[in-house]
Protein backbone atom coordinates (compact mmCIF):
# COMPACT_ATOMS: atom_id res chain seq x y z
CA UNK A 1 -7.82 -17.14 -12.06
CA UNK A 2 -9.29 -17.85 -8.97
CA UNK A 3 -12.74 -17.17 -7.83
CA UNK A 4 -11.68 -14.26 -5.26
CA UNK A 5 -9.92 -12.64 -8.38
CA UNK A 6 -12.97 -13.07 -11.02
CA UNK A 7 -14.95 -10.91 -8.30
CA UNK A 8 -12.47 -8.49 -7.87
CA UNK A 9 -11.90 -8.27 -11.87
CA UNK A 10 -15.64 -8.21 -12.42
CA UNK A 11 -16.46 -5.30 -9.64
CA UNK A 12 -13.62 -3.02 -10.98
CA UNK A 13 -15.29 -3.57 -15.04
CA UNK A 14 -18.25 -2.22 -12.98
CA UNK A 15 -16.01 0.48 -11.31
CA UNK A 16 -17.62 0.15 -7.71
CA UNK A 17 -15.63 0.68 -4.80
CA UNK A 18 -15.43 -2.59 -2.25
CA UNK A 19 -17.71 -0.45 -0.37
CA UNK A 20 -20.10 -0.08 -2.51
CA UNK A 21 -19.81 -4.18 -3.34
CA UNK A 22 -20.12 -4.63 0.38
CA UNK A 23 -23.38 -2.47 0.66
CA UNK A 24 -24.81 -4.48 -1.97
CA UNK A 25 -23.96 -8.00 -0.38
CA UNK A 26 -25.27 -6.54 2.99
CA UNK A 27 -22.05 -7.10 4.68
CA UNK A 28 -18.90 -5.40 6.00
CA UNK A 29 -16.40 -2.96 3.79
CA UNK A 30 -13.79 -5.55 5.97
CA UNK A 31 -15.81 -8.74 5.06
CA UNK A 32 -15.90 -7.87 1.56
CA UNK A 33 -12.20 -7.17 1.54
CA UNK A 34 -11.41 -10.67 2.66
CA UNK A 35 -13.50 -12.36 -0.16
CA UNK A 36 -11.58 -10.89 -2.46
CA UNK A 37 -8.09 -11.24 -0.74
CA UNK A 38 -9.31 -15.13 -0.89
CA UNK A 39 -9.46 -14.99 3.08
CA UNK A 40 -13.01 -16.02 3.31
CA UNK A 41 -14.92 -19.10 2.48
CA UNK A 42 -18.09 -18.31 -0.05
CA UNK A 43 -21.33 -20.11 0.78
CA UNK A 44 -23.19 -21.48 -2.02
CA UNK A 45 -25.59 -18.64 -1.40
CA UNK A 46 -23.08 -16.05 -1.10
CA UNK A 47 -21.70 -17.24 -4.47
CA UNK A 48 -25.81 -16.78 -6.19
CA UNK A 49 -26.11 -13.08 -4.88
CA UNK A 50 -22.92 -12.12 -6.00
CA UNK A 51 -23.91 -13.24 -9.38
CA UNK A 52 -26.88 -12.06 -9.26
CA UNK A 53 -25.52 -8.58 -8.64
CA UNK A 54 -22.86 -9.17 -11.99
CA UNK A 55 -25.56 -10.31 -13.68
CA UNK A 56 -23.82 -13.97 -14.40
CA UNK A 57 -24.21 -17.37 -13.96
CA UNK A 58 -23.04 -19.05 -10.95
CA UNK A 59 -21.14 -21.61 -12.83
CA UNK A 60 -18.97 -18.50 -14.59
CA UNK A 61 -17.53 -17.93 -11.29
CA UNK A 62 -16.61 -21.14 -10.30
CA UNK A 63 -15.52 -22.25 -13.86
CA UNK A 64 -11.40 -23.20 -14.25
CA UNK A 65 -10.66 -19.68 -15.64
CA UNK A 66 -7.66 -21.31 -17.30
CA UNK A 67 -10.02 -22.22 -20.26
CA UNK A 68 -12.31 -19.68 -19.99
CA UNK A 69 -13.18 -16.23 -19.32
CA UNK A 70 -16.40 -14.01 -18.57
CA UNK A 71 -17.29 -10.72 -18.55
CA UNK A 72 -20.66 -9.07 -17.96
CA UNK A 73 -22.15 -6.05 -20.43
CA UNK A 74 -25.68 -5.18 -18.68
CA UNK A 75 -27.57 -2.41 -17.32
CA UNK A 76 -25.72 -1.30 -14.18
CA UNK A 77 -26.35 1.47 -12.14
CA UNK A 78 -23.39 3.77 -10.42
CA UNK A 79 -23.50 6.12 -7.93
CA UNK A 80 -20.94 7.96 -9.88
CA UNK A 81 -20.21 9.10 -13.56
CA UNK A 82 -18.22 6.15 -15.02
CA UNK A 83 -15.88 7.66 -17.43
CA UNK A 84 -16.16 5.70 -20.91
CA UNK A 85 -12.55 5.77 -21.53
CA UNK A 86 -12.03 4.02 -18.55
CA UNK A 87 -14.75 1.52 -19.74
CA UNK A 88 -13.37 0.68 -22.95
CA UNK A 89 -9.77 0.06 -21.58
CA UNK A 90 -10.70 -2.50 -19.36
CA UNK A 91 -12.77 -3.97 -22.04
CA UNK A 92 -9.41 -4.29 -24.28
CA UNK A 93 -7.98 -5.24 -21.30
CA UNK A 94 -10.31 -8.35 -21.24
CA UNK A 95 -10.46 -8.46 -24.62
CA UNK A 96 -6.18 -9.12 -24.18
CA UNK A 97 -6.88 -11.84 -21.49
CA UNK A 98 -9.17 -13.55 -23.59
CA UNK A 99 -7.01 -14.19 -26.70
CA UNK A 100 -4.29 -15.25 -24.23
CA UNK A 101 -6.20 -17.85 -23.22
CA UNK A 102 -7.34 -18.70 -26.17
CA UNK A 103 -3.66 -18.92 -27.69
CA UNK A 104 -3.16 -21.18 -25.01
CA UNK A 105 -6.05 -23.45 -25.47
CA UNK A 106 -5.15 -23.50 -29.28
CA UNK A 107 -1.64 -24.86 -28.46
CA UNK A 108 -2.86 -27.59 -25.70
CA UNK A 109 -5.00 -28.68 -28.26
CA UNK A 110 -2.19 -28.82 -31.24
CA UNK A 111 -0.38 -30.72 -28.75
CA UNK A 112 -3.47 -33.28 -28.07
CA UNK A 113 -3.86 -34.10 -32.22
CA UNK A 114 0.28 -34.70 -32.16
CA UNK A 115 -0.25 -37.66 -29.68
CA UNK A 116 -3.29 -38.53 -30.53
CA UNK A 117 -1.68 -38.55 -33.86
CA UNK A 118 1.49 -40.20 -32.98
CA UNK A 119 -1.26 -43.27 -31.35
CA UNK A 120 -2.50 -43.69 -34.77
């Protein structure tokens, strides 16, 4: 997963609008749009305040999502009523991505022992 897509991924578990992400970053609804079409370059600081706002680390963002995966559980405030159902299924749904990867992982490593193995 690409860095563009963890933001997108993270600010719909939060269930703000790209508006509302944009009014946060102090930028443009259009601007905002773009970083998470992967249209934009991220500055170093750029990358820190939108952590900041996920309440993660930096490094989650930038780290190969293909053997990991992150997800935030803080306080966050909405400007809205967040409806828990619609919580919880994204949770699963993360919950479901994360034991993908992790069945994944389990069989790249299998496969490392066999050669490693077949060296011995």
């Amino acid at each position: 997963m690409e860095v563009h897509d963890k933001i997108r991924v993270m600010r719909e578990i939060n269930q703000w609008s790209q508006e509302e992400m944009a009014e946060k970053l102090a930028m443009s609804a259009n601007g905002y749009a773009k970083i998470e079409r992967g249209q934009s370059s991220l500055s170093i600081d750029k990358l820190k305040q939108i952590a900041q706002i996920f309440n993660i680390d930096m490094v989650d963002l930038l780290a190969n999502q293909d053997k990991t995966f992150f997800f935030s559980i803080g306080d966050h405030t909405n400007s809205h009523n967040v409806n828990q159902a619609d919580k919880f299924q994204m949770l699963l749904e993360a919950k479901d991505e994360l034991l993908k990867q992790k069945d994944n992982e389990i069989v790249a490593l299998k496969e490392i022992i066999a050669l490693l193995k077949e060296k011995l």
